[in-house]
C-alpha atoms as a PDB file:
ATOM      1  CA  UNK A   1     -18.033 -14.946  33.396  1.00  0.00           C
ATOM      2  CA  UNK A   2     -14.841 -13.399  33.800  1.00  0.00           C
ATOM      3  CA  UNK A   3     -12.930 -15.823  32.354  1.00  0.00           C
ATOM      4  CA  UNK A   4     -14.629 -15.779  29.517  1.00  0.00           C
ATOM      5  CA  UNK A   5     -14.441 -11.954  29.131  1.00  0.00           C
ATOM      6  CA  UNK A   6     -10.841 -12.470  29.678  1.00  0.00           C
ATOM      7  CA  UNK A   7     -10.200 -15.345  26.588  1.00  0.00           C
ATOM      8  CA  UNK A   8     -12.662 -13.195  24.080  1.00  0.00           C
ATOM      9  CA  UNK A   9     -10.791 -10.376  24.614  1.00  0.00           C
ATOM     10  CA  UNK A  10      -7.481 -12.320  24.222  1.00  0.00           C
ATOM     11  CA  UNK A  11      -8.517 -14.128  21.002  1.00  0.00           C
ATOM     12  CA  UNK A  12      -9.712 -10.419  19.750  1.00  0.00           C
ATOM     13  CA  UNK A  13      -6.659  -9.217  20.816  1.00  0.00           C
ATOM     14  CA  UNK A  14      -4.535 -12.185  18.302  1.00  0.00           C
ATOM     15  CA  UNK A  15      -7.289 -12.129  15.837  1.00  0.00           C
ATOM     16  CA  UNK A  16      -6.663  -8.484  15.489  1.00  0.00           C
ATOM     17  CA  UNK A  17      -2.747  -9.339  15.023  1.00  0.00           C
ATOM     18  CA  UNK A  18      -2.922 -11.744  12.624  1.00  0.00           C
ATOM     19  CA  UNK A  19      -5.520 -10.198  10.413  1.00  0.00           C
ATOM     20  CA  UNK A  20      -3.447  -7.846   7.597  1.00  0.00           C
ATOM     21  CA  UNK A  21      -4.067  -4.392   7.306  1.00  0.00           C
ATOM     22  CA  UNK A  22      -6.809  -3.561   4.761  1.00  0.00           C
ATOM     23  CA  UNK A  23      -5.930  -1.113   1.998  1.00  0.00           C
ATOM     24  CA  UNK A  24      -7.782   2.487   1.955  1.00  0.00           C
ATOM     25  CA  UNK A  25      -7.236   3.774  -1.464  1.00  0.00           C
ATOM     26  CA  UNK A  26      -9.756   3.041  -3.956  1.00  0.00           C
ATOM     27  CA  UNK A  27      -8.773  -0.194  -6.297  1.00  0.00           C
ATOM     28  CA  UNK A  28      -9.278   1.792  -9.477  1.00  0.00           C
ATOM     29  CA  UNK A  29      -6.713   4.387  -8.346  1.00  0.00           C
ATOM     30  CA  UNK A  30      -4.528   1.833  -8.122  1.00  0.00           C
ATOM     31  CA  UNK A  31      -5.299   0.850 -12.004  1.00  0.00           C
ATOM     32  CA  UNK A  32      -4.666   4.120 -13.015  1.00  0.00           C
ATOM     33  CA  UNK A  33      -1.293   4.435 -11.358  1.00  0.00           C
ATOM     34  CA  UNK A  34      -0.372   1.082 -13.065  1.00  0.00           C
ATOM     35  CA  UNK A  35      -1.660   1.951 -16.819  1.00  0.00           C
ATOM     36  CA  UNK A  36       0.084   5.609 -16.080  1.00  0.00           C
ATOM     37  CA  UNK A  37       3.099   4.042 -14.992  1.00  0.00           C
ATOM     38  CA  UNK A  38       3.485   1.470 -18.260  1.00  0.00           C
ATOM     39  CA  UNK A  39       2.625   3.806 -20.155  1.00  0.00           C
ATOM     40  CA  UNK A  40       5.683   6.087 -19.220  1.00  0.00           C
ATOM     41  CA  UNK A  41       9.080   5.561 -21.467  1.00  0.00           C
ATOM     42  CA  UNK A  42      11.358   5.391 -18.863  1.00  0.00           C
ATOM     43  CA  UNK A  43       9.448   2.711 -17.141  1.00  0.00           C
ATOM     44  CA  UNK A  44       9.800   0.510 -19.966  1.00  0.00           C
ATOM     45  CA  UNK A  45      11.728  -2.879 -18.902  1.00  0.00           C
ATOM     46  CA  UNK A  46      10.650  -2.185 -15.410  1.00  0.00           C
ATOM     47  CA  UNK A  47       9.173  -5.331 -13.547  1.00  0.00           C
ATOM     48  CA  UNK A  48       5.440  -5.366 -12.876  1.00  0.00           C
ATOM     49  CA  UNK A  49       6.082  -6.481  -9.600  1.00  0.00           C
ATOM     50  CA  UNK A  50       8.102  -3.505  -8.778  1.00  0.00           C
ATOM     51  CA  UNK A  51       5.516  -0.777 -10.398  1.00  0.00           C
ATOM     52  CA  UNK A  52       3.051  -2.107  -8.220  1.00  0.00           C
ATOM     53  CA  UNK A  53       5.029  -1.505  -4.626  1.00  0.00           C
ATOM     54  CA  UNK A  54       5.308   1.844  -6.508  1.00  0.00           C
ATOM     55  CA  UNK A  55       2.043   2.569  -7.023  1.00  0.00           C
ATOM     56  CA  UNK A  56       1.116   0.911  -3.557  1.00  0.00           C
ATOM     57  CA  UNK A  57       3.911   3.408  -1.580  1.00  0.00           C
ATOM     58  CA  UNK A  58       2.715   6.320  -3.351  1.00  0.00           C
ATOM     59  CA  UNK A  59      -1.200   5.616  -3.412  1.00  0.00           C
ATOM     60  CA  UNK A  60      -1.086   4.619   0.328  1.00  0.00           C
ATOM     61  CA  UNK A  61       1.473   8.113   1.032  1.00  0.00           C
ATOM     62  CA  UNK A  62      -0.762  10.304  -0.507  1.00  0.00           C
ATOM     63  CA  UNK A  63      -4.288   9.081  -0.414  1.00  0.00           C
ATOM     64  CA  UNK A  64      -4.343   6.960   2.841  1.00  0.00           C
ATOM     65  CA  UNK A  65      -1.465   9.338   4.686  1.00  0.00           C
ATOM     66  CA  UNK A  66      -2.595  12.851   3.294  1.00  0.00           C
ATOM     67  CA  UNK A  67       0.947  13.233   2.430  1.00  0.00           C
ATOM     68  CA  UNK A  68       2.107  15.549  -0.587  1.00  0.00           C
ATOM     69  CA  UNK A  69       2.156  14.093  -3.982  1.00  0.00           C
ATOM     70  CA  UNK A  70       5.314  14.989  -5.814  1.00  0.00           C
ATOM     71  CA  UNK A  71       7.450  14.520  -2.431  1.00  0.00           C
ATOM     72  CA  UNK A  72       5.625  10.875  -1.666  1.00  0.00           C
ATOM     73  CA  UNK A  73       5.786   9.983  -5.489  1.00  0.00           C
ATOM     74  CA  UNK A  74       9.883  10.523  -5.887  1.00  0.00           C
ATOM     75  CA  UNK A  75      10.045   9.267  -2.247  1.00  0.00           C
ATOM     76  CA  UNK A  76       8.400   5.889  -3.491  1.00  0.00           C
ATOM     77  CA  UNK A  77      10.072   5.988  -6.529  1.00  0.00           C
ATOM     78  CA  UNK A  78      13.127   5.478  -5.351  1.00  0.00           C
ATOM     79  CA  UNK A  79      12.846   3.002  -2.668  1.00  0.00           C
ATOM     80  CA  UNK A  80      11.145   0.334  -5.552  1.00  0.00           C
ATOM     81  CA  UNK A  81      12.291   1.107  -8.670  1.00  0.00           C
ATOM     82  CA  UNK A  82      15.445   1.224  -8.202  1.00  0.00           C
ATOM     83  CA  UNK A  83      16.126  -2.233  -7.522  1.00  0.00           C
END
């Protein structure tokens, strides 16, 4: 019995660590930061791919983190858009 207790635990244990983090903020929060962030002219030319880890570092900052908006938002900002 032990040994079994023992190999659950471990499998947990790895299933746990291989198993990605699930995302808090609401989906449609993350829809309106993308439509808000096209929709802004000094966006324009800006890859999709890169408005999205925007929208991801912010969302996650200041909905998942509690951190403040503005400070999270220009924090994001600038580690993915300016690639």
């Amino acid at each position: 019995m032990r040994r079994f207790l023992i190999s659950a635990l471990t499998g947990l244990t790895l299933l746990l660590a291989i198993v990605p983090t699930a995302i808090a903020y609401p989906e449609d929060q993350f829809n309106e930061c993308m439509i808000a962030a096209k929709a802004n002219p000094s966006l324009v030319g800006v890859s999709e791919s890169y408005i999205e880890g925007f929208c991801d570092c912010a969302l996650t900052a200041i909905l998942d983190e509690g951190k403040n908006d503005v400070a999270s938002a220009n924090k994001c900002a600038k580690e993915t858009l300016n690639q």
